[in-house]
Protein backbone atom coordinates (compact mmCIF):
# COMPACT_ATOMS: atom_id res chain seq x y z
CA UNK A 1 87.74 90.26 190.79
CA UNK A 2 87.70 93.76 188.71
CA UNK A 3 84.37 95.77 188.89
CA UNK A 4 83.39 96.36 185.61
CA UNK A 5 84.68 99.22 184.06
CA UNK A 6 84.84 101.12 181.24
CA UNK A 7 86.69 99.39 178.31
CA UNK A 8 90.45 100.97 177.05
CA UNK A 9 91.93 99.53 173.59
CA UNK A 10 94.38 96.64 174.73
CA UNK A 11 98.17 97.58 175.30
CA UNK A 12 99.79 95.74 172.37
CA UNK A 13 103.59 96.30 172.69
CA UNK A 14 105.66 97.40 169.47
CA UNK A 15 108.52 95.37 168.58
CA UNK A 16 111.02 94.20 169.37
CA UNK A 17 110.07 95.31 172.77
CA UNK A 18 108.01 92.45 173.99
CA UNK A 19 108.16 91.28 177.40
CA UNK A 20 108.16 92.36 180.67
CA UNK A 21 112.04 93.08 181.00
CA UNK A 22 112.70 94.73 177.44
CA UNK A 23 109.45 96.88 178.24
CA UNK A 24 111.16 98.49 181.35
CA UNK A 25 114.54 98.65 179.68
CA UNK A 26 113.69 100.20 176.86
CA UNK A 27 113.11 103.92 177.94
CA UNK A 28 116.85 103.48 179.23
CA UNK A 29 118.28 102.14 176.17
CA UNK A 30 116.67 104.62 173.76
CA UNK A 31 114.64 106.53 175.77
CA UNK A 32 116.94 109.30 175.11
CA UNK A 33 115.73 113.03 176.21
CA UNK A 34 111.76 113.83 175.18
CA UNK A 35 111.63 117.35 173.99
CA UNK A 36 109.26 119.13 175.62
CA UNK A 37 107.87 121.87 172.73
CA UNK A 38 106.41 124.80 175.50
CA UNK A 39 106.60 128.28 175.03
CA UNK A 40 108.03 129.07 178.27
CA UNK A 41 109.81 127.40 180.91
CA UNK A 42 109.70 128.32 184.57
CA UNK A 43 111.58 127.19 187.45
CA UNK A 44 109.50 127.42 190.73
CA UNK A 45 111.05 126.83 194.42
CA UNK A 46 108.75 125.78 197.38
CA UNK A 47 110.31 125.69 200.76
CA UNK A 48 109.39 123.84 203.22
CA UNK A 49 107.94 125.49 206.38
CA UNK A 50 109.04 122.26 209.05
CA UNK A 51 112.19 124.01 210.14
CA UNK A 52 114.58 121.98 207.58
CA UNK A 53 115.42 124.93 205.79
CA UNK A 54 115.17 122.38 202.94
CA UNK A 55 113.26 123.32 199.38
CA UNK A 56 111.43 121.25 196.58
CA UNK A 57 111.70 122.69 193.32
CA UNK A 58 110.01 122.37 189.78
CA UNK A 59 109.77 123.20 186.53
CA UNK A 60 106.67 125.08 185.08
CA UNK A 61 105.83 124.10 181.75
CA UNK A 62 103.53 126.42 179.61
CA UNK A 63 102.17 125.32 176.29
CA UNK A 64 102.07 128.19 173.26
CA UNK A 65 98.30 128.19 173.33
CA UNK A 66 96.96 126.79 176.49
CA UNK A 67 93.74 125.34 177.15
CA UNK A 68 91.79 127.80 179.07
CA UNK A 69 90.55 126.63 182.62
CA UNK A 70 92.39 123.31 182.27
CA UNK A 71 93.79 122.30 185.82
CA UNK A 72 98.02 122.22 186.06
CA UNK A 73 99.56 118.46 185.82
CA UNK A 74 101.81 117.51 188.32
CA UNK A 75 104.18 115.43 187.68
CA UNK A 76 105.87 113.44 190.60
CA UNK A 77 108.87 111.04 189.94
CA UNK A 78 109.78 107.57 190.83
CA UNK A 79 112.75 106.31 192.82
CA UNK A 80 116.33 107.92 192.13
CA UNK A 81 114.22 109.93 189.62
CA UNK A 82 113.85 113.67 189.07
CA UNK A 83 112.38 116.51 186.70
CA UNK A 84 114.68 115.52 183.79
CA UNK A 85 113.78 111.55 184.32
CA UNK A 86 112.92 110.18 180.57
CA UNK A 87 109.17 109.28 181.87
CA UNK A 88 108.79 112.68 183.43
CA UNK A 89 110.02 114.65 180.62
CA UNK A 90 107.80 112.01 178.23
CA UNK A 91 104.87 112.97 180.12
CA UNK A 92 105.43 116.75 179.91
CA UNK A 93 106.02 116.27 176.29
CA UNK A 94 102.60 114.63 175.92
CA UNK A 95 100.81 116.42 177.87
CA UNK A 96 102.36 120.38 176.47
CA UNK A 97 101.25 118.64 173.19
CA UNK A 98 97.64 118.86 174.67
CA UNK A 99 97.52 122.50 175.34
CA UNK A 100 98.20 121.60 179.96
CA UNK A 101 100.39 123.40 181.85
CA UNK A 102 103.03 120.81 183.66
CA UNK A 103 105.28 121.08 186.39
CA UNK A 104 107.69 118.59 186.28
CA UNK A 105 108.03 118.47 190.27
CA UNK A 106 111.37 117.65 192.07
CA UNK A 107 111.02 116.04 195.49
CA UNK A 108 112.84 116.71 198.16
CA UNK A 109 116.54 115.97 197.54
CA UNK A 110 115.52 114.86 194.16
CA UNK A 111 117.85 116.86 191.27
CA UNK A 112 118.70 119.76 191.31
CA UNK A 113 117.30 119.74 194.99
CA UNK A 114 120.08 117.58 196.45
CA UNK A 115 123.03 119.08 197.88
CA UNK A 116 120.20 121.92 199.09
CA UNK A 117 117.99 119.77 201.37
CA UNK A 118 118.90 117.85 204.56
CA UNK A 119 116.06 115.43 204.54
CA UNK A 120 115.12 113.25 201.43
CA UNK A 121 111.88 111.87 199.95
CA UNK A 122 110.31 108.42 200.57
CA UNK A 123 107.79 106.42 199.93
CA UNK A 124 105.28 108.20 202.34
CA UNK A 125 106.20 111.47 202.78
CA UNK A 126 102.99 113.21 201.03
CA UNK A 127 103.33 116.34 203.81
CA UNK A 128 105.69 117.64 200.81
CA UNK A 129 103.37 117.09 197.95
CA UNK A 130 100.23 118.69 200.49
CA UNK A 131 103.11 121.88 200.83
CA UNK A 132 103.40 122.09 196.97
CA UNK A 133 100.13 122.74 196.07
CA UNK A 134 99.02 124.97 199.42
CA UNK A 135 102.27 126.97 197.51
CA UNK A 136 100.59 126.94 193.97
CA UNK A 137 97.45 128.05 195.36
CA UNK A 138 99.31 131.15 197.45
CA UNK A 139 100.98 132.47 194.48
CA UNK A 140 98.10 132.04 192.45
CA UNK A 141 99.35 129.66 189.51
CA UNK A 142 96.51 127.10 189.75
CA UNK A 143 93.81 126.42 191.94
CA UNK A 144 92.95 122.67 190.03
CA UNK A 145 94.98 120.04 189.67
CA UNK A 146 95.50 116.69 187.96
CA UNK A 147 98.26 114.60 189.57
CA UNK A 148 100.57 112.38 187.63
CA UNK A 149 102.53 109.90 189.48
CA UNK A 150 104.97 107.24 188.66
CA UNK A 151 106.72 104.20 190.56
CA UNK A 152 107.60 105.23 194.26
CA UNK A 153 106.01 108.54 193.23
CA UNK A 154 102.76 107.17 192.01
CA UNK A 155 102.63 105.46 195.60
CA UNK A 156 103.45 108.64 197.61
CA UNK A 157 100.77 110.18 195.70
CA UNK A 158 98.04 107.69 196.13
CA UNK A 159 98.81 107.80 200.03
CA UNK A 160 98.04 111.68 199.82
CA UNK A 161 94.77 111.08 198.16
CA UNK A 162 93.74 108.76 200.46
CA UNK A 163 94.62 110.31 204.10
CA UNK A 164 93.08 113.83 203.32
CA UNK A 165 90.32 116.18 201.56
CA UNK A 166 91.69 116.81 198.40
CA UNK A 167 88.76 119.06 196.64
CA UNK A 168 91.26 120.79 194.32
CA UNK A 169 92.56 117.24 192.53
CA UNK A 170 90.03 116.97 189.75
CA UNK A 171 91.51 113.53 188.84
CA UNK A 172 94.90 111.36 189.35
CA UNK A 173 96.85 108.83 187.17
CA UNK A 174 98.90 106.50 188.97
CA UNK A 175 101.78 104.36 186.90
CA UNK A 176 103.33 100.95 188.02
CA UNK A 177 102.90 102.62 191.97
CA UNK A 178 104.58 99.60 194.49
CA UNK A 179 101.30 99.47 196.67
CA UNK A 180 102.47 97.02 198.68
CA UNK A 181 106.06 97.97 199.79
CA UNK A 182 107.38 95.17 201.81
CA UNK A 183 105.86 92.60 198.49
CA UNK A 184 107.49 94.69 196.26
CA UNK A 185 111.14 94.66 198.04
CA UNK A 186 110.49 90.95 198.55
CA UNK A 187 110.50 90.60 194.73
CA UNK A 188 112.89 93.21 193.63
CA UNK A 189 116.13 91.33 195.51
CA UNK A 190 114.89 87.97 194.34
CA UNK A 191 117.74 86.64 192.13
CA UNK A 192 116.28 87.13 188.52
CA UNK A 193 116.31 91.10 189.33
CA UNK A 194 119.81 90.92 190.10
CA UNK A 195 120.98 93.36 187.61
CA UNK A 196 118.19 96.08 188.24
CA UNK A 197 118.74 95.40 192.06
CA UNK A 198 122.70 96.56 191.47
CA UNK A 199 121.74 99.67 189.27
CA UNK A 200 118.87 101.27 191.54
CA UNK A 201 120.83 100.63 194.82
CA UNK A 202 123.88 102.41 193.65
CA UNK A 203 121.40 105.61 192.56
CA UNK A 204 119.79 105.21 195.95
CA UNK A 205 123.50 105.33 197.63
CA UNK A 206 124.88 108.17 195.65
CA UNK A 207 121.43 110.31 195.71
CA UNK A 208 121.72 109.73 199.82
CA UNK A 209 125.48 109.81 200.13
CA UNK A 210 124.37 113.14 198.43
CA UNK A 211 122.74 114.74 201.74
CA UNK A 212 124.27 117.82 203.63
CA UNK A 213 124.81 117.26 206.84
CA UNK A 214 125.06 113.34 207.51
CA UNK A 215 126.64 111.67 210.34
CA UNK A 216 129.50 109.43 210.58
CA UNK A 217 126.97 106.84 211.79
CA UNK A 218 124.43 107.63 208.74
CA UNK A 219 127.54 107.65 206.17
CA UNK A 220 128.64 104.04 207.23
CA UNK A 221 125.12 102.92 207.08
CA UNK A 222 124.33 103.92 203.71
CA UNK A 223 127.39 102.62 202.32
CA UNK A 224 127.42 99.41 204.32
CA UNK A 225 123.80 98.36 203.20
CA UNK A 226 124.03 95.24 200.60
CA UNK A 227 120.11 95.38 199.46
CA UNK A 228 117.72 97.77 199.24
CA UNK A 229 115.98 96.60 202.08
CA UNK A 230 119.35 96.87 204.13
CA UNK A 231 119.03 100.24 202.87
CA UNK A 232 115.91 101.07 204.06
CA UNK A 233 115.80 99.56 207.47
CA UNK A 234 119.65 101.13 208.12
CA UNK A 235 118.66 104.43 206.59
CA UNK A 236 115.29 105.16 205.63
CA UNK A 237 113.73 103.71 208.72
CA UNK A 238 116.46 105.10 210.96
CA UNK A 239 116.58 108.89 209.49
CA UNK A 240 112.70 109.37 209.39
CA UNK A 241 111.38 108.26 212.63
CA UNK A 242 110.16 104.20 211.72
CA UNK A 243 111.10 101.67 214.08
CA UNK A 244 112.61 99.40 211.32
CA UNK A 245 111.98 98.58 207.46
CA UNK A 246 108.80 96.73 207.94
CA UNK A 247 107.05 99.30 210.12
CA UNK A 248 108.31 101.75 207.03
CA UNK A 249 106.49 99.50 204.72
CA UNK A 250 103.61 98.91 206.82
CA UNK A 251 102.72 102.77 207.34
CA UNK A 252 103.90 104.17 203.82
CA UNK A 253 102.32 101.85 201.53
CA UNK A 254 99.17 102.93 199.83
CA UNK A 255 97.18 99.88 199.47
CA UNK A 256 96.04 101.01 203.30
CA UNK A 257 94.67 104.40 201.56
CA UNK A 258 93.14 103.29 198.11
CA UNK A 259 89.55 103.41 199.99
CA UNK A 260 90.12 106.48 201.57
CA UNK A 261 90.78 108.31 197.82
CA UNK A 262 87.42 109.99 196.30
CA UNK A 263 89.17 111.81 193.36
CA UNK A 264 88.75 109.64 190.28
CA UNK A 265 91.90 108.07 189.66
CA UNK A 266 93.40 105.35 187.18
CA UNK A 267 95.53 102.98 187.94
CA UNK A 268 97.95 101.37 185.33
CA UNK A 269 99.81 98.49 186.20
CA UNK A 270 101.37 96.14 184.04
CA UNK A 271 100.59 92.60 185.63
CA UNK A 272 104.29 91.58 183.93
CA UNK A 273 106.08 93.92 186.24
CA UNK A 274 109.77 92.77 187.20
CA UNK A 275 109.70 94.75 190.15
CA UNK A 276 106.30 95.01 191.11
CA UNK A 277 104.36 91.71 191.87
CA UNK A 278 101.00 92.16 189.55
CA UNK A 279 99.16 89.83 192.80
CA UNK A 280 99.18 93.02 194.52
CA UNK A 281 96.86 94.46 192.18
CA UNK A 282 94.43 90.93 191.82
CA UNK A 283 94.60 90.82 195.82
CA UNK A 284 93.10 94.48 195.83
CA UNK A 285 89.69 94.82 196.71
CA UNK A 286 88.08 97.30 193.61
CA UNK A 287 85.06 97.42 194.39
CA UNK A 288 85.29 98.83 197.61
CA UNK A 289 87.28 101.65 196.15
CA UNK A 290 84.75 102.97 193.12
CA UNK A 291 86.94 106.38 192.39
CA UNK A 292 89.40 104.17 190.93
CA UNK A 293 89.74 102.78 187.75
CA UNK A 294 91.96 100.06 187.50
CA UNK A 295 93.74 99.12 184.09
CA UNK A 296 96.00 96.35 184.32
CA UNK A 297 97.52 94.87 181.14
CA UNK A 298 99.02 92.00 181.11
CA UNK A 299 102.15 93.09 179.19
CA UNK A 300 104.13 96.02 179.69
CA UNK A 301 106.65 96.33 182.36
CA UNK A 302 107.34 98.76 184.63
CA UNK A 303 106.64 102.07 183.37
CA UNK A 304 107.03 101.05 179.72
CA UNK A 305 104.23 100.46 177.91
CA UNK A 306 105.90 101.36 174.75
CA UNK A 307 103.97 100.33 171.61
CA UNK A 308 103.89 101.44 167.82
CA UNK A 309 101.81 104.50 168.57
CA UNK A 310 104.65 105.63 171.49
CA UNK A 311 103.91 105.70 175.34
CA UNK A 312 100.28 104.16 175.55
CA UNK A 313 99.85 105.07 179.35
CA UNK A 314 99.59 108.42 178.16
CA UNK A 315 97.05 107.96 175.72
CA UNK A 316 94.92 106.15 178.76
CA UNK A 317 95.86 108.99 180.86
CA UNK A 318 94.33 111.56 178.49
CA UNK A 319 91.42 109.21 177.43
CA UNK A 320 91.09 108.59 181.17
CA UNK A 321 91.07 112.51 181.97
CA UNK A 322 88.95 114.17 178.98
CA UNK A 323 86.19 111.36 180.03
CA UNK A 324 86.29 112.25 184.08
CA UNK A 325 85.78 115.91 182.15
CA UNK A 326 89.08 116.99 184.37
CA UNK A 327 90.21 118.06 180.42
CA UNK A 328 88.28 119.22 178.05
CA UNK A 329 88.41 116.77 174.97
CA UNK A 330 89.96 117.22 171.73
């Protein structure tokens, strides 16, 4: 059962987008390229101090008239995504609009981080988000954050909010995150996802296939791998130290860290997810978790939430944000 929290205006999606499936298609049919109107963009690097040699990057977004003590956004991206992803660059639109800095955050091998690093993101891997910020702190562009996760992103972030002290995160927004990982594969190579199954694990080949430095062995077992699960335990598993797929799924996903997270945080999940079974989210135990608000709309897809007034996660988001007080409201 969902404690009782406070109410949101219903997601009603615009036509002719209704459904679960056109929801999640539709940023990729017209989603086209969200122009982001800041005064000045900034590219930031953030190397990583475990030996790798490897570096994140991002891109600093600064609004013409910024709101003055308002903590930078992060932005973190979902599988095969990157800065330039439609919902990162939609996010960094709406949020520019609002007077926030945004850094539109690569992960590691993500973009225009690729053919530099020799490791890659995953599901768990929130060591790299903890290095980002220690960096933004360093070099003095923010001290107070809001995070902004999507997808695989969204769950990576979640994990980080739950495993450590996070006193600088003044609140977190968490989109369509797979909380349960080994559920969520379960579902996304049933039959009916056939054609998204296809798409993603041909980004998730090429983006690894992408890697400096692989082995014979890793090179046949990327390209070999006939699900994304096969892809996983062959090469995600394999290259970062799990004993197989399900130990991966078991240790990375972040319904083991919801009740460690005390930053408030939303959590937007559309219970008509194709890839993302909404029972994860009724199975989840709310009330034991009182930083986070969940907000789970029947309709909507994953990551779509498109209606007549545009992307209503990010009206929630800022709703979500100004009444936390993490932004000051308009």
């Amino acid at each position: 059962m969902l404690p009782d929290k406070p109410a949101y205006p219903p997601f009603r999606a615009g036509m002719p987008w209704v459904g679960g499936d056109l929801q999640t298609l539709r940023s990729f049919v017209v989603g086209g390229t969200p122009r982001i109107d800041s005064v000045r963009s900034e590219r930031l690097d953030f190397p990583m101090e475990d030996g790798s040699g490897d570096r994140l990057s991002g891109v600093l977004e600064i609004p013409a008239t910024p709101v003055e003590g308002a903590p930078l956004v992060v932005l973190i991206h979902g599988l095969t995504g990157c800065e330039d992803s439609f919902h990162m660059r939609d996010a960094a639109r709406y949020f520019v609009s609002a007077g926030l800095r945004v850094l539109r955050l690569n992960l590691r091998g993500a973009g225009p981080t690729r053919a530099a690093c020799t490791h890659a993101y995953h599901a768990g891997r929130s060591d790299d988000l903890a290095a980002v910020l220690a960096q933004l702190r360093a070099h003095g562009i923010a001290d107070r954050f809001v995070l902004f996760g999507v997808s695989l992103g969204a769950n990576m972030m979640l994990k980080y909010l739950g495993e450590r002290p996070t006193p600088d995160i003044v609140a977190a927004v968490s989109i369509s995150a797979p909380l349960d990982l080994a559920r969520t594969s379960e579902r996304f190579i049933q039959p009916r996802n056939r054609f998204y199954h296809r798409w993603l694990l041909k980004n998730m080949k090429l983006q690894a296939l992408a890697t400096p430095g692989l082995s014979a062995r890793e090179l046949s077992a990327i390209r070999s791998a006939r699900t994304t699960v096969e892809y996983d335990e062959r090469h995600i598993a394999a290259r970062n130290g799990f004993e197989s797929a399900r130990d991966y799924y078991a240790k990375c996903s972040a319904k083991g860290f919801l009740r460690g997270i005390s930053v408030p945080t939303l959590v937007v999940h559309a219970l008509n997810d194709p890839w993302i079974p909404g029972g994860i989210y009724l199975d989840v135990d709310w009330a034991a978790s009182p930083s986070l608000t969940p907000l789970l709309p029947l309709d909507g897809g994953h990551v779509g939430f498109h209606d007549r007034g545009g992307s209503w996660h990010l009206r929630m988001a800022e709703r979500f944000l100004e009444e936390k007080r993490a932004i000051p409201a308009h």
